[in-house]
Protein backbone atom coordinates (compact mmCIF):
# COMPACT_ATOMS: atom_id res chain seq x y z
CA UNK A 1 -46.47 4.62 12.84
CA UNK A 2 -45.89 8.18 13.86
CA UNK A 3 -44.87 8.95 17.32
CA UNK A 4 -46.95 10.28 19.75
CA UNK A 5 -46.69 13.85 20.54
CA UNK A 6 -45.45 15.17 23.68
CA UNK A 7 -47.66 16.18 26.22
CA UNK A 8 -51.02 14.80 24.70
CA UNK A 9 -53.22 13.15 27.08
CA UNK A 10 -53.01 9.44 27.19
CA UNK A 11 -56.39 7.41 27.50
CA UNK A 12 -56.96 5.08 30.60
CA UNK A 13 -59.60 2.29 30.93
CA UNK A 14 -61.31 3.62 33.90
CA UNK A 15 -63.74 -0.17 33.77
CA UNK A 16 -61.11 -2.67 32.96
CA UNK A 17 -63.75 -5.64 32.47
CA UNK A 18 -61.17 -8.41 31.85
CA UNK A 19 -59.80 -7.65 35.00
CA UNK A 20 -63.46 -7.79 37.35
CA UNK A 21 -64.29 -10.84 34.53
CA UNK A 22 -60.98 -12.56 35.99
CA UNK A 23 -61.28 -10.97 39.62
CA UNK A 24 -65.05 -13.12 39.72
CA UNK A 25 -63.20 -16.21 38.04
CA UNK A 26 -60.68 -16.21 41.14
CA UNK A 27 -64.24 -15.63 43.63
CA UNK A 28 -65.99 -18.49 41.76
CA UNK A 29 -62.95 -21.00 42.35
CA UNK A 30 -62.70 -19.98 46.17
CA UNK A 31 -65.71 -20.30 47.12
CA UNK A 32 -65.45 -21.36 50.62
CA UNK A 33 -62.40 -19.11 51.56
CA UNK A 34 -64.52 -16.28 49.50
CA UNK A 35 -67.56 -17.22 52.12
CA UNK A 36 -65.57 -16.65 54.80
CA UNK A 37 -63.88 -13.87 54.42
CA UNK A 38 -67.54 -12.42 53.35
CA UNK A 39 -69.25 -13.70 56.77
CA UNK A 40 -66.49 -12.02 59.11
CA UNK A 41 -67.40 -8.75 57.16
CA UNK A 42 -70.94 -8.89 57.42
CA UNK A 43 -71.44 -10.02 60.95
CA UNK A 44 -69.29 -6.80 61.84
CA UNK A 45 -71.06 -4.37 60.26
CA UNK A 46 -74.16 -6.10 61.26
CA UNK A 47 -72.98 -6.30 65.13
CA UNK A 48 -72.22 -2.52 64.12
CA UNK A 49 -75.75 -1.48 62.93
CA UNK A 50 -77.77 -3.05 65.08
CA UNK A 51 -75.77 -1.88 68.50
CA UNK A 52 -76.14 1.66 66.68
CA UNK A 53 -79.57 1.22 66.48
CA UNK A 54 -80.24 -0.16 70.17
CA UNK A 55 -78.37 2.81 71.25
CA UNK A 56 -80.67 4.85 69.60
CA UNK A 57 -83.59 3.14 70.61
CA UNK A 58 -81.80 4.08 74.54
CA UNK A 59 -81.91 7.78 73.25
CA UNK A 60 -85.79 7.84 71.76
CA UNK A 61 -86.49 6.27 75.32
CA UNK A 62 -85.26 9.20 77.03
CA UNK A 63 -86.32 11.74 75.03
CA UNK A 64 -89.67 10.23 75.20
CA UNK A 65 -89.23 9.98 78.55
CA UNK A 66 -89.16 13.91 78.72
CA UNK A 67 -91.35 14.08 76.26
CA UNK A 68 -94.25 16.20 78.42
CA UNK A 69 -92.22 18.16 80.42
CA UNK A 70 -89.70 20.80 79.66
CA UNK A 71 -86.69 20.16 80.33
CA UNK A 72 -85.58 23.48 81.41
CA UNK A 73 -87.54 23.64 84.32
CA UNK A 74 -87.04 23.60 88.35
CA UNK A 75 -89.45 22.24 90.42
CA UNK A 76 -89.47 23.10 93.81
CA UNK A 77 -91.44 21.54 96.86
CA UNK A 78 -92.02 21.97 100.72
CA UNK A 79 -91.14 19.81 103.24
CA UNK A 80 -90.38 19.88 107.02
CA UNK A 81 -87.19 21.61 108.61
CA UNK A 82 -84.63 18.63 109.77
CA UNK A 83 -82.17 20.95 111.72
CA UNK A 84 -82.40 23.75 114.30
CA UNK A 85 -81.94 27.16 113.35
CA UNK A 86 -81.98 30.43 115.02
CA UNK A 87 -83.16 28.98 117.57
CA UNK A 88 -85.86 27.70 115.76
CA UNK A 89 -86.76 23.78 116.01
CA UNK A 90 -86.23 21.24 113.32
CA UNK A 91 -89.42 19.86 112.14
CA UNK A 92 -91.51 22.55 111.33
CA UNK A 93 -93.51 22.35 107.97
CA UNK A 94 -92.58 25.01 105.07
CA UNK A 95 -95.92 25.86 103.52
CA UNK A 96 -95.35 27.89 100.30
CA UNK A 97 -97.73 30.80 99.74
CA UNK A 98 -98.30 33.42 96.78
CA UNK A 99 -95.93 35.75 98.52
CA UNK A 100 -93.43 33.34 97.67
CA UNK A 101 -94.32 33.07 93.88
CA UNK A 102 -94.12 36.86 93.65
CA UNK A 103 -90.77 37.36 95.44
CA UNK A 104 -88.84 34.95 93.07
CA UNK A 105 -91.02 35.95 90.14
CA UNK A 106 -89.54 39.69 90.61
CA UNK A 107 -86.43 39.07 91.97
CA UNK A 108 -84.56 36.09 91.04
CA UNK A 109 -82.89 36.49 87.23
CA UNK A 110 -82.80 33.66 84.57
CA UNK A 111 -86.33 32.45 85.14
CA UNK A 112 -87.86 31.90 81.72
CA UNK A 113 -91.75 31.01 82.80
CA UNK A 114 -93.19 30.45 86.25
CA UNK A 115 -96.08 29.22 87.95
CA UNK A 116 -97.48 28.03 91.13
CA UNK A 117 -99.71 25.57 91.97
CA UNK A 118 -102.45 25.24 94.28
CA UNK A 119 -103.26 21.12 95.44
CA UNK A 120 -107.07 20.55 96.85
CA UNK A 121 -106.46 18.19 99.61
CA UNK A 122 -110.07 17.01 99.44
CA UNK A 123 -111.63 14.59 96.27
CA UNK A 124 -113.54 17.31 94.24
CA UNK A 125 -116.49 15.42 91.73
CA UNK A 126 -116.81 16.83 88.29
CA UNK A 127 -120.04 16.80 86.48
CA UNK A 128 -121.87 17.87 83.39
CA UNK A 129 -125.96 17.14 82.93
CA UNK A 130 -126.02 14.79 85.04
CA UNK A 131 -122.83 13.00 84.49
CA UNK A 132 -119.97 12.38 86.75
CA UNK A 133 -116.44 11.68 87.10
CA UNK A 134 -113.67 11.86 89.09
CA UNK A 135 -110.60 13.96 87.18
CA UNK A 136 -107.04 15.75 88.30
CA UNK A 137 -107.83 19.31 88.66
CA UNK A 138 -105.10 21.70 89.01
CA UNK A 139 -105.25 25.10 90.04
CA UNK A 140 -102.13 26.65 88.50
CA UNK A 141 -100.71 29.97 86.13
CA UNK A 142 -101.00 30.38 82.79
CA UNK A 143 -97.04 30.07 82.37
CA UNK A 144 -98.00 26.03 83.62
CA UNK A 145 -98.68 25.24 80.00
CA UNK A 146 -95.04 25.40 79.18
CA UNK A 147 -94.06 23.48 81.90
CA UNK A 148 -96.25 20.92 80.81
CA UNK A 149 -95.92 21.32 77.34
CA UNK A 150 -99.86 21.47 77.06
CA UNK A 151 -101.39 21.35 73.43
CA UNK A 152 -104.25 23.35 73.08
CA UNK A 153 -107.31 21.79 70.20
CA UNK A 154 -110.03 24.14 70.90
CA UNK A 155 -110.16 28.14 72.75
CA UNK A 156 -107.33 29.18 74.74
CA UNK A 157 -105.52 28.50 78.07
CA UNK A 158 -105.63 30.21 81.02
CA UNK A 159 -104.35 33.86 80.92
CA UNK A 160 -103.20 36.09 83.23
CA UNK A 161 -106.91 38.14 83.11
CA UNK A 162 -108.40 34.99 84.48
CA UNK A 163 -106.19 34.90 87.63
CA UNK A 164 -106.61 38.86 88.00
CA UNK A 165 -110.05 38.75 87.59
CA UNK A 166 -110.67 35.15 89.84
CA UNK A 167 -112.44 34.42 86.82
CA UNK A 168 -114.35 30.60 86.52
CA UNK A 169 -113.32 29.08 83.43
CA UNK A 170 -111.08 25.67 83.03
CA UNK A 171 -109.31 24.25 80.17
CA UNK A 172 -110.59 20.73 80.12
CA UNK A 173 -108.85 17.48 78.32
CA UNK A 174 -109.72 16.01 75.50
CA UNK A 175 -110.69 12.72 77.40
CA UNK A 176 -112.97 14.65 79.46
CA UNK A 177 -114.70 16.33 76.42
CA UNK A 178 -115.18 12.36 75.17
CA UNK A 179 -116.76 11.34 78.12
CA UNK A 180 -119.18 14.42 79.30
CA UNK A 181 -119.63 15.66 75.13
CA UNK A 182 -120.40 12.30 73.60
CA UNK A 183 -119.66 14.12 70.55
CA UNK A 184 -120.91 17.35 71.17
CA UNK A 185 -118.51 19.95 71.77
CA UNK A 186 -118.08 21.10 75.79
CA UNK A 187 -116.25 24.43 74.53
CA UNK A 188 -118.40 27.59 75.69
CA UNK A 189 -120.45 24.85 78.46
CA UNK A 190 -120.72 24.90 82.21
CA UNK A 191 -119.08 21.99 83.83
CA UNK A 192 -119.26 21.98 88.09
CA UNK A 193 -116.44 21.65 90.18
CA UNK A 194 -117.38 20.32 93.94
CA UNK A 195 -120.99 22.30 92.53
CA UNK A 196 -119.12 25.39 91.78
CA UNK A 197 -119.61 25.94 87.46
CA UNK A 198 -117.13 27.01 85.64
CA UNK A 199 -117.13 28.01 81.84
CA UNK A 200 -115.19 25.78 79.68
CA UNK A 201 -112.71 27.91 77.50
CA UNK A 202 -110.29 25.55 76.03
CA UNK A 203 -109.54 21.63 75.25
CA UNK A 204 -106.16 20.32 75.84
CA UNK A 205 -104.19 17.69 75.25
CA UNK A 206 -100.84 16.30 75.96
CA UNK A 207 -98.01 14.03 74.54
CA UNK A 208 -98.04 12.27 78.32
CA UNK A 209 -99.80 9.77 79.93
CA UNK A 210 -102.89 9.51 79.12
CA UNK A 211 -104.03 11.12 83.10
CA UNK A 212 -102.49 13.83 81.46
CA UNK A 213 -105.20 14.07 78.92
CA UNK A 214 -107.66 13.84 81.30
CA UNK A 215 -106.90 17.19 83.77
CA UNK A 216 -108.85 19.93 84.40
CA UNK A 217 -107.17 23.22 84.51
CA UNK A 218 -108.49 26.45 86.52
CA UNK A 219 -107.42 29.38 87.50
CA UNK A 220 -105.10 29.39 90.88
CA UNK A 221 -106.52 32.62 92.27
CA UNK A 222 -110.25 31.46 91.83
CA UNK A 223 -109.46 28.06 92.99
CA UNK A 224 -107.97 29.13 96.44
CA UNK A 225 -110.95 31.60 96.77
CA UNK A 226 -113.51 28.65 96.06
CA UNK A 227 -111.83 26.03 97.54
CA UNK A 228 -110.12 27.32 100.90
CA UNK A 229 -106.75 27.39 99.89
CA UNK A 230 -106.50 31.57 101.33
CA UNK A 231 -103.17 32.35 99.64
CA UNK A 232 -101.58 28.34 99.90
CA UNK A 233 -99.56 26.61 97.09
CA UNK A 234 -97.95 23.73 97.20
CA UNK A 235 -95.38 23.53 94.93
CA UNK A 236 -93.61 26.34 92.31
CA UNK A 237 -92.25 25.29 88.72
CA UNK A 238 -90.40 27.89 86.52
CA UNK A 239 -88.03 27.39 83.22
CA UNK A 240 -84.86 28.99 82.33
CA UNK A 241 -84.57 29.44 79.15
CA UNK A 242 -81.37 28.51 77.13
CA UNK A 243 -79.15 28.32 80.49
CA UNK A 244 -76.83 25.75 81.09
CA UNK A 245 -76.48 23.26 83.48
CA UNK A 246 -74.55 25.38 85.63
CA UNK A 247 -76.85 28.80 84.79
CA UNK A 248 -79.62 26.59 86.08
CA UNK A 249 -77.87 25.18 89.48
CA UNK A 250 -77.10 28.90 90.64
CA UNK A 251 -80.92 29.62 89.88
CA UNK A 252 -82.20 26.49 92.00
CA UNK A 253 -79.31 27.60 94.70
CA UNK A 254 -80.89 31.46 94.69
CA UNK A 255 -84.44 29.90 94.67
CA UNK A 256 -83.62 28.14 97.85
CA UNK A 257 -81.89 30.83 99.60
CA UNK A 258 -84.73 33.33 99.03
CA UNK A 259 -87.27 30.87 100.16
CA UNK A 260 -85.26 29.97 103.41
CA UNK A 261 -84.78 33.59 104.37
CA UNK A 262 -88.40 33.40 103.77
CA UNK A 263 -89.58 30.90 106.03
CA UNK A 264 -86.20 30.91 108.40
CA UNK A 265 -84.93 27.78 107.52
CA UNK A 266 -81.09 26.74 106.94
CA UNK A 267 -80.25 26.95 103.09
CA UNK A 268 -78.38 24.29 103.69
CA UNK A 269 -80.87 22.13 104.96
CA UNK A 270 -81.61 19.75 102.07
CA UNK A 271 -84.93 18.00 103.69
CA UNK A 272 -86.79 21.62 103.97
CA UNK A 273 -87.20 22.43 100.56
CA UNK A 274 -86.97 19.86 97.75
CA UNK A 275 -85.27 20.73 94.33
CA UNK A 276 -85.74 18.89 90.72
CA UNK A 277 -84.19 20.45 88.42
CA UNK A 278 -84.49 18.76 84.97
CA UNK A 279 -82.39 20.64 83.78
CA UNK A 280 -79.68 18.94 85.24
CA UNK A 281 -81.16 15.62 85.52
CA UNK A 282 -81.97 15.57 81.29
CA UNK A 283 -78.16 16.56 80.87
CA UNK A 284 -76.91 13.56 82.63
CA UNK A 285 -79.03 11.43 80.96
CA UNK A 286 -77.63 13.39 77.44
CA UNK A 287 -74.09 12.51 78.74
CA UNK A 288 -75.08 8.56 79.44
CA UNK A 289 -76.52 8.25 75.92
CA UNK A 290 -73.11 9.92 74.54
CA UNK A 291 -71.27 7.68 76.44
CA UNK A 292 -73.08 4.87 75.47
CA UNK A 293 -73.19 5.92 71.93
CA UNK A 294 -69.29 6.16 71.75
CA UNK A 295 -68.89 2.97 73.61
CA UNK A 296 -71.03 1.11 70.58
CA UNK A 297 -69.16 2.64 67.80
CA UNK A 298 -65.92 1.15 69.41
CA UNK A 299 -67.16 -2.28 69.65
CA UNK A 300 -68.69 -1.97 66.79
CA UNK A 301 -66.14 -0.78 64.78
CA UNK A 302 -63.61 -3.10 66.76
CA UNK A 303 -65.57 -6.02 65.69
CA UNK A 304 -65.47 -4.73 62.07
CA UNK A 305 -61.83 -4.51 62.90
CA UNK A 306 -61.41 -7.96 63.70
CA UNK A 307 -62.92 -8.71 60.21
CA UNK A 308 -60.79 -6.69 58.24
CA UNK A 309 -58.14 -8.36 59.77
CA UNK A 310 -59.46 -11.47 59.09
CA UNK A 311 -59.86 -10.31 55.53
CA UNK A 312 -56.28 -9.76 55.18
CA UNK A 313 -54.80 -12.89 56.46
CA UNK A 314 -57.34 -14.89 53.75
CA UNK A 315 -56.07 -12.48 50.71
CA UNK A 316 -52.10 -13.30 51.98
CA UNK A 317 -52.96 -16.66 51.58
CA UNK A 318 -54.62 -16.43 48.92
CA UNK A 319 -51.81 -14.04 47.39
CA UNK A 320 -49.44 -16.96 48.20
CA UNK A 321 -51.14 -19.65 47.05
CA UNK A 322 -51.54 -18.05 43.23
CA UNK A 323 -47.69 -16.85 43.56
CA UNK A 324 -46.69 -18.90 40.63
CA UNK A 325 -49.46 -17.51 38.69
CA UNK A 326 -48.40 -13.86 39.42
CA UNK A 327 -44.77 -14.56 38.41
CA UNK A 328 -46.16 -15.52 35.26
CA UNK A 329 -48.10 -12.51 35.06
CA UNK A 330 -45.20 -10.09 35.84
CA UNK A 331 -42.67 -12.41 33.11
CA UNK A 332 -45.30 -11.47 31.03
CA UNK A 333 -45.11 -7.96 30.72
CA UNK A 334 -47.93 -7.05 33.77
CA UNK A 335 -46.80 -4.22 35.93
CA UNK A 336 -47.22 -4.12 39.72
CA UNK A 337 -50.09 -1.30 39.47
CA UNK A 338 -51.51 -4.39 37.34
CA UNK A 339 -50.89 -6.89 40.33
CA UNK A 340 -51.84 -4.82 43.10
CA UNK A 341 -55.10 -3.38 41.02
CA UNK A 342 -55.94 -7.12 40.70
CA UNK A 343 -55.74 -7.79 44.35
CA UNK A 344 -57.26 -4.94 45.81
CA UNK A 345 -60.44 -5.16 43.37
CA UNK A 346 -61.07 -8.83 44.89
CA UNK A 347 -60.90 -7.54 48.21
CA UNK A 348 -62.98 -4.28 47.82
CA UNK A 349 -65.82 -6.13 45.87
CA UNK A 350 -66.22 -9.09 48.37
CA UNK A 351 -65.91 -6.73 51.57
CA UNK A 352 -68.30 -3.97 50.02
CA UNK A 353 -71.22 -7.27 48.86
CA UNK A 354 -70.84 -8.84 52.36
CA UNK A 355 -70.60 -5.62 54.02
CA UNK A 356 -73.96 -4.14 52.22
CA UNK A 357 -75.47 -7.45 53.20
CA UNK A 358 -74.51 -7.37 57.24
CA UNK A 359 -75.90 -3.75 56.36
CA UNK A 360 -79.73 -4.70 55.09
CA UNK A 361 -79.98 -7.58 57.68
CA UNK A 362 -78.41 -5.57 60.44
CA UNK A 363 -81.51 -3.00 59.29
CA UNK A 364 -83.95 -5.50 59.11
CA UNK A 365 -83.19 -7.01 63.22
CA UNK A 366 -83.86 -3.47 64.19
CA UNK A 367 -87.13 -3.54 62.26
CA UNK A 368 -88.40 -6.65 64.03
CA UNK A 369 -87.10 -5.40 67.34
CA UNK A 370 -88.92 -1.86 66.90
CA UNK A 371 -92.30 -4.52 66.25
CA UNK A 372 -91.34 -6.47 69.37
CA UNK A 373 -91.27 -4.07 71.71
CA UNK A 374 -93.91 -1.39 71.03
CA UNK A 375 -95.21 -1.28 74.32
CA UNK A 376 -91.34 -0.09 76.24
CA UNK A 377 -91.06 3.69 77.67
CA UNK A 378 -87.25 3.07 78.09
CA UNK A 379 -86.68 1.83 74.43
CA UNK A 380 -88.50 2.99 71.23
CA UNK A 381 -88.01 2.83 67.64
CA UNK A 382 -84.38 1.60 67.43
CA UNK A 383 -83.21 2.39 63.85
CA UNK A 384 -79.89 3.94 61.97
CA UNK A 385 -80.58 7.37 60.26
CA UNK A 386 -79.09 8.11 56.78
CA UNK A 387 -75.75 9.33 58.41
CA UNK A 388 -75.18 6.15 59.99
CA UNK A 389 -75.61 4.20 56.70
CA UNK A 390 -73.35 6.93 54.65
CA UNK A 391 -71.10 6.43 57.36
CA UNK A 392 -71.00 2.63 57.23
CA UNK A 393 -71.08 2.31 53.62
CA UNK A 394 -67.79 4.52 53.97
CA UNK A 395 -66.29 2.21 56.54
CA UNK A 396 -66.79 -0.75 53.84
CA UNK A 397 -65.17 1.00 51.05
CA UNK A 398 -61.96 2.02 53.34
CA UNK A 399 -61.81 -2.00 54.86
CA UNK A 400 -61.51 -3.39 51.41
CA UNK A 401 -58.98 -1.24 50.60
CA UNK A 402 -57.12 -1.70 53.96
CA UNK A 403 -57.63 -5.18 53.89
CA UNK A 404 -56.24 -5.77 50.14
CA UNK A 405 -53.38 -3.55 50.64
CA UNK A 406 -50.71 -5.51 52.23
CA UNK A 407 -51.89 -8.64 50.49
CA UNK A 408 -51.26 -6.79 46.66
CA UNK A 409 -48.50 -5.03 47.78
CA UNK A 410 -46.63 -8.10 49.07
CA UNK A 411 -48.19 -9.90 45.52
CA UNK A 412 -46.52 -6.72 43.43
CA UNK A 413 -43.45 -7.75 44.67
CA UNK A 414 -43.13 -10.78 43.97
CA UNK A 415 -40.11 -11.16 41.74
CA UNK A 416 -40.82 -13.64 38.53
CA UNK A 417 -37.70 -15.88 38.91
CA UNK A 418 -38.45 -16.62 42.39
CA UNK A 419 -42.54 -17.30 41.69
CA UNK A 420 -41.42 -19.71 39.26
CA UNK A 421 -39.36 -21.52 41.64
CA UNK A 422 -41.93 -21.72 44.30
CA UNK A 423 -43.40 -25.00 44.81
């Protein structure tokens, strides 16, 4: 036979079939050590998936928490004075007005969109041919849309023409077209507003409550003229953009100084003027779902731990119950890349099956929980994304081959003599 050259390439069996043919011999004769080690697998990487999920399902309950709101924004209200200052006496009422809308519209930096808005004290009826109802009517800006994240179906929203102008027209929602239209379309119609008509120019709706799909919107300036507001509001909202948590602190903080040199009030004086600034409050809420989110992967990858582990104590045994057999093997020409191969390739293909498995049934609890609780704000669709199941099949490859390493290393070397000695 002539020799082999140097240097030419020599040809591996990447699918060695005897060797998965005998690696499923050695599963079928274990079975019950084979189950086991499968079960501590699968219930981690189920534990793993469906804590994922439920965290998850946390997050889609905040988010839709938020869901109608931006989360940029700084509301600010009045309230009453609760210390004395310059020589003023605590307990006097802060009632915003449109002087303070302009001030911090033109002078305070940052501010993204901002709007006022204008609250009738008094029930106002709303009716159309006859009909009537009883709706939320707010008299705001047209820069209120993207504070409330407002949809618009039909016409427009409020623009800033309609304040100039004290112009009657309303954006109404799209439950109050149901109820007045009956099908016919309100847009272009004359609905009355405590008997004052206004012209219906667009229909609304929102990702909120459903209240929210049932408020009238109206111009600010022409409500406080019709209504007997003079130049009243009773709260202001503005965004800021892409600021930070810390951007949008210093803007609240300037907010409140400019309105308390307003209306001579301590800065300071927390019960005065009342702050919300989602900003901040959507941030810790971010935070909470991170921590949560790292908490889960370390139980759940600790309890996938804890079956790898498990894993590798049944392969040692196993490893020393067939030493005699692997003596054999090695007095019989195989190498210990043979041995170890052997070993490993048991303990990748029963993690990788059981894992898959805790994998499909950890996907399926999530399933029936998303059915179960269809009605929760705080927790919605729980589920694992495509990441996640990359990410665990990855997990499963890696344990098998952590958990079969020290068992076929210890079975490589395994001297022959000795095997054949063991009893």
């Amino acid at each position: 036979m002539p020799a082999m050259e140097s240097g030419s390439p020599r040809r591996v069996n990447i699918v060695d079939l005897d060797a998965w043919q005998e690696t499923l011999d050695t599963i079928r004769k274990n079975k019950l050590r084979t189950l086991l080690t499968a079960f501590s697998v699968a219930w981690g990487i189920l534990m793993l998936v469906v804590l994922l999920g439920s965290g998850q399902g946390l997050t889609n309950g905040v988010e839709y928490a938020f869901r109608d709101d931006a989360t940029n924004s700084i509301r600010v209200y009045s309230g009453q004075t609760s210390v004395p200052y310059r020589g003023l006496r605590p307990g006097r009422t802060v009632q915003f007005t449109n002087l303070d809308y302009d001030d911090i519209k033109q002078n305070v930096a940052g501010i993204d969109h901002i709007t006022s808005r204008y609250s009738i004290r008094t029930a106002l009826a709303v009716s159309y041919r006859g009909q009537s109802a009883s709706y939320n009517v707010r008299c705001v800006h047209p820069d209120y849309q993207y504070l409330e994240q407002t949809i618009i179906l039909e016409g427009r929203y409020i623009n800033p023409t309609d304040v100039a102008e004290y112009r009657k027209v309303a954006v109404i929602g799209d439950r109050v077209q149901t109820q007045f239209g009956k099908g016919k379309p309100l847009l272009g119609e004359y609905i009355q507003v405590n008997s004052i008509p206004f012209r219906v120019v667009g229909i609304s709706t929102d990702e909120g409550s459903e209240g929210e799909r049932e408020a009238i919107y109206l111009p600010i300036s022409t409500a406080q003229r019709a209504f007997g507001g003079s130049n009243r509001v009773a709260m202001i909202l503005m965004t800021v953009g892409d600021a930070g948590v810390d951007e949008g602190t210093a803007v609240a903080d300037i907010v409140r100084e400019r309105i308390a040199e307003r209306h001579d009030f301590d800065p300071n004086d927390q019960r005065a003027v009342f702050i919300s600034n989602a900003l901040v409050e959507f941030q810790r809420f971010v935070s909470l779902m991170g921590g949560i989110r790292m908490f889960v992967w370390i139980i759940g990858v600790g309890t996938l731990l804890a079956g790898v582990v498990g894993v590798s104590n049944i392969m040692m045994i196993g490893v020393k119950e067939r030493t005699k057999e692997i003596g054999i093997r090695k007095a019989l020409g195989a190498t210990p890349r043979s041995i170890m191969r052997l070993i490993l390739q048991e303990a990748v293909l029963v993690t990788a099956v059981a894992g898959y498995t805790g994998l499909v049934i950890g996907v399926a609890v999530l399933q029936v929980m998303a059915k179960g609780i269809t009605g929760s704000d705080f927790f919605r669709n729980p589920s694992v994304d495509l990441g996640v199941a990359l990410s665990a099949t990855a997990i499963l490859v890696v344990s098998g081959a952590i958990a079969g390493y020290f068992p076929a290393r210890r079975a490589a070397s395994i001297r022959p003599v000795d095997a054949l000695r063991d009893e």
